[in-house]
N, C-alpha and C. Protein backbone atom coordinates (compact mmCIF):
# COMPACT_ATOMS: atom_id res chain seq x y z
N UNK A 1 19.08 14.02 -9.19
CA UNK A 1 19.03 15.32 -8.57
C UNK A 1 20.39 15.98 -8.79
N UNK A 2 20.48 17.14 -9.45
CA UNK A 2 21.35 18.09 -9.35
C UNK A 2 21.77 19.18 -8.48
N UNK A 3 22.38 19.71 -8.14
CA UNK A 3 22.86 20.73 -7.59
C UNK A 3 23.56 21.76 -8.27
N UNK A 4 22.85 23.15 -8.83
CA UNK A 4 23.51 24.23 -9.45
C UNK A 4 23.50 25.28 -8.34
N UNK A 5 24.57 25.37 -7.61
CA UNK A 5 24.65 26.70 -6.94
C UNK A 5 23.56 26.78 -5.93
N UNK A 6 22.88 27.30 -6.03
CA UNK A 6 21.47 27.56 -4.65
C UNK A 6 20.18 26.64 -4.89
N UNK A 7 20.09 26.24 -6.34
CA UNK A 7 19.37 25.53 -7.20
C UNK A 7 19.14 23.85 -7.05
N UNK A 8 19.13 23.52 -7.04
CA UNK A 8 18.27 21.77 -6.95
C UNK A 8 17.05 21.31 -7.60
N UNK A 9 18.11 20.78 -9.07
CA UNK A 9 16.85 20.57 -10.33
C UNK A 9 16.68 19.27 -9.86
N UNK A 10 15.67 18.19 -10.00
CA UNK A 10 15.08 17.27 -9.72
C UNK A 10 14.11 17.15 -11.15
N UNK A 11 14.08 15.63 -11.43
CA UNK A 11 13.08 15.07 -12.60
C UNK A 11 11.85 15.33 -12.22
N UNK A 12 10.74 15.21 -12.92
CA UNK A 12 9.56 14.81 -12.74
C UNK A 12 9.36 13.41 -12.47
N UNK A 13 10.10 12.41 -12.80
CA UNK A 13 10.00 11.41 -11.68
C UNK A 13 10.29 11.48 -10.21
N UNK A 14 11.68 12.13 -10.27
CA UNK A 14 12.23 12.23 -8.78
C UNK A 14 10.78 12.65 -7.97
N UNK A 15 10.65 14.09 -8.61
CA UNK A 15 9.68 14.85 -7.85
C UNK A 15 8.43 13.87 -7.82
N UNK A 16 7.51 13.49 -8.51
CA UNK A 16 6.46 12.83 -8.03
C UNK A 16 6.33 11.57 -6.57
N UNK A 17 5.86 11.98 -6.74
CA UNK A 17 5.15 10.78 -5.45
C UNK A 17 4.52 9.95 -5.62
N UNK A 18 4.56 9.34 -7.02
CA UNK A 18 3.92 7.76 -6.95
C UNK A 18 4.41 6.56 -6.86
N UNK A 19 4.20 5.62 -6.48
CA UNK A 19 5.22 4.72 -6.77
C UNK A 19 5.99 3.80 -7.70
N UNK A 20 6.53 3.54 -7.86
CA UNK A 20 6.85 3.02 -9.17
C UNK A 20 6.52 1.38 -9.67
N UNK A 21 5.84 0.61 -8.36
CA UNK A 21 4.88 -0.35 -8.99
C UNK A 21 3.80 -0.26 -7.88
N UNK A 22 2.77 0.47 -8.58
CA UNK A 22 1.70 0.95 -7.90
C UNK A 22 0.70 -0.24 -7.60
N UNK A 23 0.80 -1.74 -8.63
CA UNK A 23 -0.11 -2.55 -8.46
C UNK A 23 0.59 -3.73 -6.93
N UNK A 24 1.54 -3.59 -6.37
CA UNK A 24 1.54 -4.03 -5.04
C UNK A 24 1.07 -3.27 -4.40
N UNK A 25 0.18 -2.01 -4.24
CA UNK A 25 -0.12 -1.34 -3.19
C UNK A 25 -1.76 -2.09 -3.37
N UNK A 26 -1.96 -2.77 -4.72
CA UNK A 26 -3.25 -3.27 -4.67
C UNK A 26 -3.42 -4.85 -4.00
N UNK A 27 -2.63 -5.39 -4.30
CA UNK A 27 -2.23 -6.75 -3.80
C UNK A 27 -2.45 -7.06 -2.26
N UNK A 28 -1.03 -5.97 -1.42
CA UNK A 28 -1.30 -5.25 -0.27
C UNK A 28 -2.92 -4.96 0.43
N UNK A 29 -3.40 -4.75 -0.52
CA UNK A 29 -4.86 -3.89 -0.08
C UNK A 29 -5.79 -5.34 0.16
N UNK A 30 -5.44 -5.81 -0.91
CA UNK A 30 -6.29 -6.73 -1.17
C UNK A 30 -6.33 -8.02 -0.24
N UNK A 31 -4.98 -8.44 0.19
CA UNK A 31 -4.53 -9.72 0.75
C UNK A 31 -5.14 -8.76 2.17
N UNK A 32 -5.00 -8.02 2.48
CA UNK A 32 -4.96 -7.36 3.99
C UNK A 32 -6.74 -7.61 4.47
N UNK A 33 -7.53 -7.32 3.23
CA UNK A 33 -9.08 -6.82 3.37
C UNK A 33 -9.56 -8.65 3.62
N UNK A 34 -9.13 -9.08 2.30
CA UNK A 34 -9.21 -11.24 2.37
C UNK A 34 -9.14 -11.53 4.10
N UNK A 35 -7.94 -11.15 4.65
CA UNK A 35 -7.21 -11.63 5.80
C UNK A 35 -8.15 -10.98 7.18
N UNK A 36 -8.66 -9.77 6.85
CA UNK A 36 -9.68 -9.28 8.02
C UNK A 36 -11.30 -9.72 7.93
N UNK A 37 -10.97 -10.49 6.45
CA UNK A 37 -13.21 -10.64 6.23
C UNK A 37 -12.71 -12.46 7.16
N UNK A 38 -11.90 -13.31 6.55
CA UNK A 38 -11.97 -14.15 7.15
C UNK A 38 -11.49 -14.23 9.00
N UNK A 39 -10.31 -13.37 9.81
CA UNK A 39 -10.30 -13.57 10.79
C UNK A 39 -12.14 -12.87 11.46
N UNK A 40 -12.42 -12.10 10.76
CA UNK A 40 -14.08 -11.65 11.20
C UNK A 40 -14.84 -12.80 11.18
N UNK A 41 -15.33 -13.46 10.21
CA UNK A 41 -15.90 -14.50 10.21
C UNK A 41 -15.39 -15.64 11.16
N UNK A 42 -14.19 -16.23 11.34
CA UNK A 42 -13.60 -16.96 12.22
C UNK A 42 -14.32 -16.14 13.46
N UNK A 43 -14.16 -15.16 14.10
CA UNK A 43 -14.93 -14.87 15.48
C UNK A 43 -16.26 -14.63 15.20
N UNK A 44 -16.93 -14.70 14.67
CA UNK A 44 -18.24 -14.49 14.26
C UNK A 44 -19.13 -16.28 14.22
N UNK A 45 -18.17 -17.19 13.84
CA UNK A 45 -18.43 -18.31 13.58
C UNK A 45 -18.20 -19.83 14.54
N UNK A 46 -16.81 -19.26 14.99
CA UNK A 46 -16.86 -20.28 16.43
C UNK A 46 -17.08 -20.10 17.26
N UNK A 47 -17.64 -19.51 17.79
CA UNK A 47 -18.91 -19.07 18.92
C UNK A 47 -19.93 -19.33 18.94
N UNK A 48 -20.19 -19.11 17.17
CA UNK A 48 -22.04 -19.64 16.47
C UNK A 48 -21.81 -21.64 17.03
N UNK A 49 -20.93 -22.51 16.77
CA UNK A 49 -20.73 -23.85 16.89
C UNK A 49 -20.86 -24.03 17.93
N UNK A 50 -20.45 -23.35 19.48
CA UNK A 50 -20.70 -24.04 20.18
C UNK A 50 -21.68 -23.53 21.35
């Protein structure tokens, strides 16, 4: 980011909003969705046992 006078040039990287390793936001997604099907099943299932 620059600064000319009143001005503030910025890249097209700077400026975007993606992230720059977008495949942990899948990982993230993924480990999170794994981690809620099994604590679901865990209450869904030891209750069914006894």
């Amino acid at each position: 980011m620059e600064k000319h006078g009143d001005k503030i040039e910025v890249t097209e990287r700077e400026a975007s909003n993606k992230p720059s390793k977008p495949h942990h936001v899948r990982i993230v997604l993924a480990v999170s969705l794994l981690l809620a099907v099994v604590v679901m099943s865990l209450v869904w299932i030891i209750p069914a046992l006894s």
